[in-house]
C-alpha atoms as a PDB file:
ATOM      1  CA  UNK A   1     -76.866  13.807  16.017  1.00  0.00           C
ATOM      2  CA  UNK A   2     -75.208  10.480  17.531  1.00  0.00           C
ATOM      3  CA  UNK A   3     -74.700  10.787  21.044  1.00  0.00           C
ATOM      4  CA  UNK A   4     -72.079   7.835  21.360  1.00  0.00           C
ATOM      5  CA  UNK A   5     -70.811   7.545  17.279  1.00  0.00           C
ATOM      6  CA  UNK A   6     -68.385   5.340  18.595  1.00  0.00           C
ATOM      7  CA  UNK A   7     -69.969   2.330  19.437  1.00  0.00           C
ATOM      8  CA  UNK A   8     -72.986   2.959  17.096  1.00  0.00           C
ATOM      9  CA  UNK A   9     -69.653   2.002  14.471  1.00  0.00           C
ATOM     10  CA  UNK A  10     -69.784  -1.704  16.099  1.00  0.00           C
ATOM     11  CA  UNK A  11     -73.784  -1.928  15.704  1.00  0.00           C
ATOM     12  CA  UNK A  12     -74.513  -5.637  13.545  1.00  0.00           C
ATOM     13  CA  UNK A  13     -76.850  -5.949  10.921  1.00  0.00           C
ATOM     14  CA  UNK A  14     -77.900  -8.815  12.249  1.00  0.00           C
ATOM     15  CA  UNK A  15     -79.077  -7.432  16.104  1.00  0.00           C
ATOM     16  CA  UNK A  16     -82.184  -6.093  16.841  1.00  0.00           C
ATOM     17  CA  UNK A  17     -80.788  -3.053  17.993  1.00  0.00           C
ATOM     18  CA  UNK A  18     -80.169  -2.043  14.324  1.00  0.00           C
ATOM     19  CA  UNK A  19     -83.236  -2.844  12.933  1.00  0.00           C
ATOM     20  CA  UNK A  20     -85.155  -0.974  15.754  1.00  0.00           C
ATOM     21  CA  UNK A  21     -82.519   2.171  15.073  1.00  0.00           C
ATOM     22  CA  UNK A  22     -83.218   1.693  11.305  1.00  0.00           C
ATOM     23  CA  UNK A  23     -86.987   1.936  11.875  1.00  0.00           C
ATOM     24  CA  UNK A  24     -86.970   4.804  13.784  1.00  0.00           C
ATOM     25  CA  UNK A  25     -85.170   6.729  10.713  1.00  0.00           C
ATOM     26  CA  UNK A  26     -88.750   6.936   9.101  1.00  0.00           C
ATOM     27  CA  UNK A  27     -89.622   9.082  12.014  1.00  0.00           C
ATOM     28  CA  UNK A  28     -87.076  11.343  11.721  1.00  0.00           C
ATOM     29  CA  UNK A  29     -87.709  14.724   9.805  1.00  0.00           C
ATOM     30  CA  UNK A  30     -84.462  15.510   9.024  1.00  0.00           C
ATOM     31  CA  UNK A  31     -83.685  11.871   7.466  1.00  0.00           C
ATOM     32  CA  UNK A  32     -86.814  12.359   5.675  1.00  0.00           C
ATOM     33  CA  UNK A  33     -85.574  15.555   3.949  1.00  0.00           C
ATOM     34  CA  UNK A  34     -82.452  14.036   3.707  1.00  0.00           C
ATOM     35  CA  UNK A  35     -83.983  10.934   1.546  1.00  0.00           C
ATOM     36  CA  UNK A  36     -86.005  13.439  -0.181  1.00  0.00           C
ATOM     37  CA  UNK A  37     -82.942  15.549  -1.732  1.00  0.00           C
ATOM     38  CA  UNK A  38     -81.435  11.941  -2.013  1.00  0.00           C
ATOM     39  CA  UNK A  39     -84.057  11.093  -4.012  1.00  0.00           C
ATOM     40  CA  UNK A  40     -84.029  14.126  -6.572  1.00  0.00           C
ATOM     41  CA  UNK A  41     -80.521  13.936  -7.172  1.00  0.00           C
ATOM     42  CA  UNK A  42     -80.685  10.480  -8.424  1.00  0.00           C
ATOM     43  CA  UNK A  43     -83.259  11.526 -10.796  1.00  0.00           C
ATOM     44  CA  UNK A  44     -81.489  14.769 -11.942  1.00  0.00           C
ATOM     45  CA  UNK A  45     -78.168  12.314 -11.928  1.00  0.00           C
ATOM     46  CA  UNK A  46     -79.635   9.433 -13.956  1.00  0.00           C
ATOM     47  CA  UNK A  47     -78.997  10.338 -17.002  1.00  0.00           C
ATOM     48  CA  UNK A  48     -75.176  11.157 -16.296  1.00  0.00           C
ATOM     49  CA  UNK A  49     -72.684   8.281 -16.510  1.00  0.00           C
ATOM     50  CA  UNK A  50     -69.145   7.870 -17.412  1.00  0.00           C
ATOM     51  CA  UNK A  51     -69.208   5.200 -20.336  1.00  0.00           C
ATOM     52  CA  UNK A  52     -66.754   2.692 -20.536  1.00  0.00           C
ATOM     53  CA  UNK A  53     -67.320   0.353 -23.503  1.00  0.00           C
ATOM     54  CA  UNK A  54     -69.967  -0.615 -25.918  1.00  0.00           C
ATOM     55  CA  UNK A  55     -73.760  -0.356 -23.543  1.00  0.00           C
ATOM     56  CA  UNK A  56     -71.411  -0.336 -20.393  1.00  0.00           C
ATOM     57  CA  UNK A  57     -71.644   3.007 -18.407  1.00  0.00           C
ATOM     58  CA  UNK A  58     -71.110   3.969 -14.409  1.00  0.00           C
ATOM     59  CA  UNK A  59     -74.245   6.031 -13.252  1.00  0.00           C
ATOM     60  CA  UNK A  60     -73.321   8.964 -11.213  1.00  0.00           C
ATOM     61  CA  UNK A  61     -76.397   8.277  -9.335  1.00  0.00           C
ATOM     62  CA  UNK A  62     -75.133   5.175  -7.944  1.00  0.00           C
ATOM     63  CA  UNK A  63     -72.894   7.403  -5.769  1.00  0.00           C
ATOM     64  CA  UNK A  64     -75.761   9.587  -4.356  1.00  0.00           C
ATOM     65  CA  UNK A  65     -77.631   6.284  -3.642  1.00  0.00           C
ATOM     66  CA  UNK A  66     -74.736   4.562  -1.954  1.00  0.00           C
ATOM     67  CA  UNK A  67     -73.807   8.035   0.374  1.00  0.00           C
ATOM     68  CA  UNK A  68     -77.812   8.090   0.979  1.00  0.00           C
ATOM     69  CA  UNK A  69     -78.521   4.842   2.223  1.00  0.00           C
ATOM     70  CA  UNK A  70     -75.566   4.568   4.115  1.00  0.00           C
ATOM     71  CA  UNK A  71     -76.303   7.731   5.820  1.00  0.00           C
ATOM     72  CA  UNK A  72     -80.586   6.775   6.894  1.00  0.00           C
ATOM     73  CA  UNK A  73     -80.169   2.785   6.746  1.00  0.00           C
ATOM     74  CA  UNK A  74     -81.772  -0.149   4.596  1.00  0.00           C
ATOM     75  CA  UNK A  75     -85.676   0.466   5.444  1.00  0.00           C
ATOM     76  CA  UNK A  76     -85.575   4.147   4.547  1.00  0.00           C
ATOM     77  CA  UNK A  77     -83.145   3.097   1.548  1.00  0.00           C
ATOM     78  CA  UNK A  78     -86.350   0.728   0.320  1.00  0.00           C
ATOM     79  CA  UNK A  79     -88.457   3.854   0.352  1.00  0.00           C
ATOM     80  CA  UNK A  80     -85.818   5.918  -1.132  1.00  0.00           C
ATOM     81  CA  UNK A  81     -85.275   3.330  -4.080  1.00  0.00           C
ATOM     82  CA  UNK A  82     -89.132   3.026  -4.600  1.00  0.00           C
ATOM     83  CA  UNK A  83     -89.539   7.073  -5.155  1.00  0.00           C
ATOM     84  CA  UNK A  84     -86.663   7.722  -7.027  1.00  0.00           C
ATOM     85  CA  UNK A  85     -87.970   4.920  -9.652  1.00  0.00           C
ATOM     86  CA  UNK A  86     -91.498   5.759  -9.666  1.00  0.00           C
ATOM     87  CA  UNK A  87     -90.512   9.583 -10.226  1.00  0.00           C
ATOM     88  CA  UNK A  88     -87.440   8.897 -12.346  1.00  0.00           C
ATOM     89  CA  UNK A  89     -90.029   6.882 -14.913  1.00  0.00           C
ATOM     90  CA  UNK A  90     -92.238   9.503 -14.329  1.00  0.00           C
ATOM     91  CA  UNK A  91     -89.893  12.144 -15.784  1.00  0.00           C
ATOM     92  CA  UNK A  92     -87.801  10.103 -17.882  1.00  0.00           C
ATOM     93  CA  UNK A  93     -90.072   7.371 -19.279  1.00  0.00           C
ATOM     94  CA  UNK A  94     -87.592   4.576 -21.495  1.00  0.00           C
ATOM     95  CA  UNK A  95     -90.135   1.705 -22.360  1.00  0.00           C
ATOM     96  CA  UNK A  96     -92.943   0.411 -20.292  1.00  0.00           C
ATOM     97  CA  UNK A  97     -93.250   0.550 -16.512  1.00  0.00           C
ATOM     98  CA  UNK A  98     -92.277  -2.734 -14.983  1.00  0.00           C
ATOM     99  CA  UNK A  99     -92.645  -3.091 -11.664  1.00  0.00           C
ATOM    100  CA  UNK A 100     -90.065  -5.898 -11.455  1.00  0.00           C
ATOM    101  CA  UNK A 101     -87.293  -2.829 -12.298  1.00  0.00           C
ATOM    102  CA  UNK A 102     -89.012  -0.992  -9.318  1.00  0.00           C
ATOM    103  CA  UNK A 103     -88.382  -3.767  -6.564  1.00  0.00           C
ATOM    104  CA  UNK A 104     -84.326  -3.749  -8.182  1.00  0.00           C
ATOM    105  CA  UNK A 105     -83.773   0.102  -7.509  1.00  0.00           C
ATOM    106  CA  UNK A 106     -85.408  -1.194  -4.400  1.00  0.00           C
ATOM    107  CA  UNK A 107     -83.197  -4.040  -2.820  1.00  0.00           C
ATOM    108  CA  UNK A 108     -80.098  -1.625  -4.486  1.00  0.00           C
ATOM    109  CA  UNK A 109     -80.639   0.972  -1.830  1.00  0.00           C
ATOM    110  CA  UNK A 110     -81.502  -1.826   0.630  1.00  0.00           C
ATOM    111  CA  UNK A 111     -77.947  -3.642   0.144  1.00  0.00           C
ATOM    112  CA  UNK A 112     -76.157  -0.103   0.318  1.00  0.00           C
ATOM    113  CA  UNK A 113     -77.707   0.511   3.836  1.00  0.00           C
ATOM    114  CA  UNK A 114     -77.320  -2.945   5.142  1.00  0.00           C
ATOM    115  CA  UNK A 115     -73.856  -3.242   4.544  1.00  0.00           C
ATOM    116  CA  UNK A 116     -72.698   0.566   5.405  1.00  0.00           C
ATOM    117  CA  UNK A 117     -75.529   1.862   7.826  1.00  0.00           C
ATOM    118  CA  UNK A 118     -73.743   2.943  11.202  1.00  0.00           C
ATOM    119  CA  UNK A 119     -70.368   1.681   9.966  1.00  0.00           C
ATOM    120  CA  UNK A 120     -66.849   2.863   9.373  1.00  0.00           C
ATOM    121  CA  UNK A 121     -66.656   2.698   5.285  1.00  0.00           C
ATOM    122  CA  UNK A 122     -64.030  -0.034   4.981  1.00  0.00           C
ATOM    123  CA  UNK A 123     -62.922  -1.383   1.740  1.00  0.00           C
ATOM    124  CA  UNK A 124     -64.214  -4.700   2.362  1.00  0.00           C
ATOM    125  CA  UNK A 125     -67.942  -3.090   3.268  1.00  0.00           C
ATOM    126  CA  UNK A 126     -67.842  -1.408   0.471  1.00  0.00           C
ATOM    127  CA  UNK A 127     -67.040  -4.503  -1.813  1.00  0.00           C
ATOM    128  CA  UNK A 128     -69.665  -6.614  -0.016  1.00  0.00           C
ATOM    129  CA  UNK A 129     -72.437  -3.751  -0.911  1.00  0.00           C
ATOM    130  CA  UNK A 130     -70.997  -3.946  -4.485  1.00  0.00           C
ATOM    131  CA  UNK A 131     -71.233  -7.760  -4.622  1.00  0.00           C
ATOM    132  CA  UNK A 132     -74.632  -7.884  -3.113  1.00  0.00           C
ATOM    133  CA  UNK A 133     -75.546  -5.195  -5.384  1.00  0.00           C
ATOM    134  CA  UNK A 134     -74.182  -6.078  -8.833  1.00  0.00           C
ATOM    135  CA  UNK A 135     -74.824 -10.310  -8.033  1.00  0.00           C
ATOM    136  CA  UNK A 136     -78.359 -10.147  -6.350  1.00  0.00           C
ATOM    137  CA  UNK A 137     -79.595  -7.120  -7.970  1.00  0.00           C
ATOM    138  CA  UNK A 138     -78.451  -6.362 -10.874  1.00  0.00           C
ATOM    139  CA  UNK A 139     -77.840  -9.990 -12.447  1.00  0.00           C
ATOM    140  CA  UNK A 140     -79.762 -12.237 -10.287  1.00  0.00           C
ATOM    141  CA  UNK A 141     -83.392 -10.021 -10.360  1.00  0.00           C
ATOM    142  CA  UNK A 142     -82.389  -8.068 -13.907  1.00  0.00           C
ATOM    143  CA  UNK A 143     -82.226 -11.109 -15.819  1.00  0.00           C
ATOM    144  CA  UNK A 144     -85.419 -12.453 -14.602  1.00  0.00           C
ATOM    145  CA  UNK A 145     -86.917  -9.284 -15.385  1.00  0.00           C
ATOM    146  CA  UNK A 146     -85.383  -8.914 -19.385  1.00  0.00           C
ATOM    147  CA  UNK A 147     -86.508 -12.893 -19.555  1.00  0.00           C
ATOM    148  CA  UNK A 148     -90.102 -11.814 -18.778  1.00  0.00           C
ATOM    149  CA  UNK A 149     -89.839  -9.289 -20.683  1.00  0.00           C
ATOM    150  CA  UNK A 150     -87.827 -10.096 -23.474  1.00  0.00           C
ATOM    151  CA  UNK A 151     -88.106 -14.350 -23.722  1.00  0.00           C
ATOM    152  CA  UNK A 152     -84.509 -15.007 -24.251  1.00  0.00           C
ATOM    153  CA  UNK A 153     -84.324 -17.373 -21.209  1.00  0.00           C
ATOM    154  CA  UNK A 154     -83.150 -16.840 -18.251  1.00  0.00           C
ATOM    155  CA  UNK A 155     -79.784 -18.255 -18.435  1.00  0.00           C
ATOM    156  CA  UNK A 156     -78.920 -15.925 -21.542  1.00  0.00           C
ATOM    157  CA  UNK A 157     -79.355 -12.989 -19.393  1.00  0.00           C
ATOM    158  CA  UNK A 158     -77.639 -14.228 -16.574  1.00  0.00           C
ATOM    159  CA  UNK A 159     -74.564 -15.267 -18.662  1.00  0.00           C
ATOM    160  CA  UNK A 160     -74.485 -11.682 -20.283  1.00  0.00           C
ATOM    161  CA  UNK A 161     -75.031  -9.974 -16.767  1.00  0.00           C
ATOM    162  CA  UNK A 162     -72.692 -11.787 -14.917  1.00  0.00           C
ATOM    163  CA  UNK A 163     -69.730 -10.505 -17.772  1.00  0.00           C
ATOM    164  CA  UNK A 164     -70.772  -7.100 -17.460  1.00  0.00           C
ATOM    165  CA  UNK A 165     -71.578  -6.826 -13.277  1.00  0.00           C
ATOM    166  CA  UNK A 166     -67.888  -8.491 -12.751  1.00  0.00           C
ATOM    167  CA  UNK A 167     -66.245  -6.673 -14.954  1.00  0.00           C
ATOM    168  CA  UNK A 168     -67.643  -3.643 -13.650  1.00  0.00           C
ATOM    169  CA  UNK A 169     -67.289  -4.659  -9.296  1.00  0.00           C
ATOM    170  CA  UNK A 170     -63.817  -3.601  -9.135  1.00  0.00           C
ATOM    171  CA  UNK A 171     -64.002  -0.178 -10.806  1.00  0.00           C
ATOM    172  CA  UNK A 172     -67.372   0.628  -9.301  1.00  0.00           C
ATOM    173  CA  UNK A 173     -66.177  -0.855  -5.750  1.00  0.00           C
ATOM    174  CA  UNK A 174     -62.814   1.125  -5.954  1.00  0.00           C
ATOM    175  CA  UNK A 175     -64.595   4.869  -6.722  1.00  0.00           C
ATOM    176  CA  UNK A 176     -67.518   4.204  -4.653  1.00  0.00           C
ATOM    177  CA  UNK A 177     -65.301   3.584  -1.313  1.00  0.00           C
ATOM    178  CA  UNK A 178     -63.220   6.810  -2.694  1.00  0.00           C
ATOM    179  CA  UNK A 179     -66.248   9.067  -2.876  1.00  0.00           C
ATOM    180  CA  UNK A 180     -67.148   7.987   0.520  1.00  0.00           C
ATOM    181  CA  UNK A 181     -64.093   8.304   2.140  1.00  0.00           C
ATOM    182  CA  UNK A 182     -63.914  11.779   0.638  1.00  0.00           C
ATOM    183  CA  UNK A 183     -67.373  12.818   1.819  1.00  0.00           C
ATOM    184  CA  UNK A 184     -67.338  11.472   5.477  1.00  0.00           C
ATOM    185  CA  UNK A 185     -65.510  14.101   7.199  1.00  0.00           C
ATOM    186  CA  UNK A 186     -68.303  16.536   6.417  1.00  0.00           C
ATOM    187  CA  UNK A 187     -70.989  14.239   7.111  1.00  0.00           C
ATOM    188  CA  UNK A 188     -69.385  13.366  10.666  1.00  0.00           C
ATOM    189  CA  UNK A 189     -69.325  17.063  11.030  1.00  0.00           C
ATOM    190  CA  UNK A 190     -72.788  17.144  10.299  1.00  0.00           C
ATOM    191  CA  UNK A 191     -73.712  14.468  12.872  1.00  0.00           C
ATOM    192  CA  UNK A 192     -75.112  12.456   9.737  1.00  0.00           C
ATOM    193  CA  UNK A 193     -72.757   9.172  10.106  1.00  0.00           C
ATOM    194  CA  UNK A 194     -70.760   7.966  12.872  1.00  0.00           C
ATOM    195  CA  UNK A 195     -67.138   9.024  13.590  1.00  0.00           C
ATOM    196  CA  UNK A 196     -64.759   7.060  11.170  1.00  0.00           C
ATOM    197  CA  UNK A 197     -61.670   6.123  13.029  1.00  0.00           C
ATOM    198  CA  UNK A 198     -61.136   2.900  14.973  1.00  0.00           C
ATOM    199  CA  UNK A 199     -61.867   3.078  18.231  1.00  0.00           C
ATOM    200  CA  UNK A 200     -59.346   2.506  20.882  1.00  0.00           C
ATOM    201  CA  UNK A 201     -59.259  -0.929  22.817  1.00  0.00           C
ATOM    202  CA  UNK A 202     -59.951  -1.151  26.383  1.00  0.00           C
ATOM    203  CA  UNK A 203     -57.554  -1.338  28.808  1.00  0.00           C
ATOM    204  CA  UNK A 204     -54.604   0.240  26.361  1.00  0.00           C
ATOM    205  CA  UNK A 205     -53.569   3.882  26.926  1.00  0.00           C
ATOM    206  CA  UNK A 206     -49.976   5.308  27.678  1.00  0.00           C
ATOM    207  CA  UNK A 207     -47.877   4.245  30.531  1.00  0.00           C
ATOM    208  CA  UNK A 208     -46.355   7.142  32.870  1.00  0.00           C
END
């Protein structure tokens, strides 16, 4: 449990402090079990989505995944990512294993713990994990991966992904900040994320 959740909230990214704090989540058991149940509901989840058009569908997972890493950081989100592929292939082969598709689900959990590890879940975190996500990830590595695969050219894929991953930012940015604005009270109860509200600035209080 966080013995000063307040100013773990104002932890950067981009300190050391947050790395080393990141790290040490591999050494902690009940992260661990944590990433493991993480893990196996993305794989029970993966095949749920709510479809939206023609090959264009929001993965229930994708909630689990952005709660988890948020929850036990970017380095334990890489592990995370890595399992739930290798095991959701495992159980639910769809075409030939391509490690490419591994290193995505990867850097997806990565960019969900970067941008909302030790933070308060603001709209605009939430939209940068989305962006990273959905720009990086899912069009910037994905069509790489379906022109190896597939030889339509790059560019082809990127054009097609960029369509789909914009179209789909707002709607997926807008329920993914809900669900975790609904589920943070019980994790702050159970010591899992930092408290949520701003904290107060120095040197303001009541007057008598």
């Amino acid at each position: 449990m966080y013995k000063n959740p307040e100013s773990l909230t104002l932890a950067s990214p981009l300190s050391r402090s947050y790395w080393r704090t990141a790290l040490q989540e591999l050494r902690n058991l009940r992260m661990l079990t944590l990433a493991a149940v993480v893990v196996a509901l993305r794989v029970v989840l993966s095949g749920l989505y709510i479809p939206l058009g023609d090959n264009i569908h929001i993965f229930f997972s994708f909630f689990i995944n952005g709660l988890g890493s948020a929850i036990y950081g970017p380095v334990m989100g890489l592990l995370s990512g890595f399992a739930a592929d290798i095991l959701g292939y495992v159980i639910h082969p769809t075409g030939p294993f391509f490690f490419g598709y591994v290193l995505s689900t990867m850097m997806g959990s990565f960019f969900y713990g970067f941008f909302l590890y030790r933070a308060r879940f603001t709209a605009w975190r939430v939209l940068g994990a989305k962006l990273a996500v959905n720009l990086l990830v899912n069009v910037g590595m994905g069509s790489l991966w379906s022109a190896i695969l597939y030889g339509k050219g790059y560019y082809y894929y990127l054009a097609k992904g960029l369509v789909k991953n914009l179209g789909l930012l707002p709607v997926e940015a807008v329920l993914l900040f809900l669900f975790l604005k609904a589920a943070a009270p019980f994790c702050v109860r159970m010591g899992l994320i930092p408290k949520q509200e701003r904290p107060a600035k120095k040197g303001t209080g009541s007057r008598s």
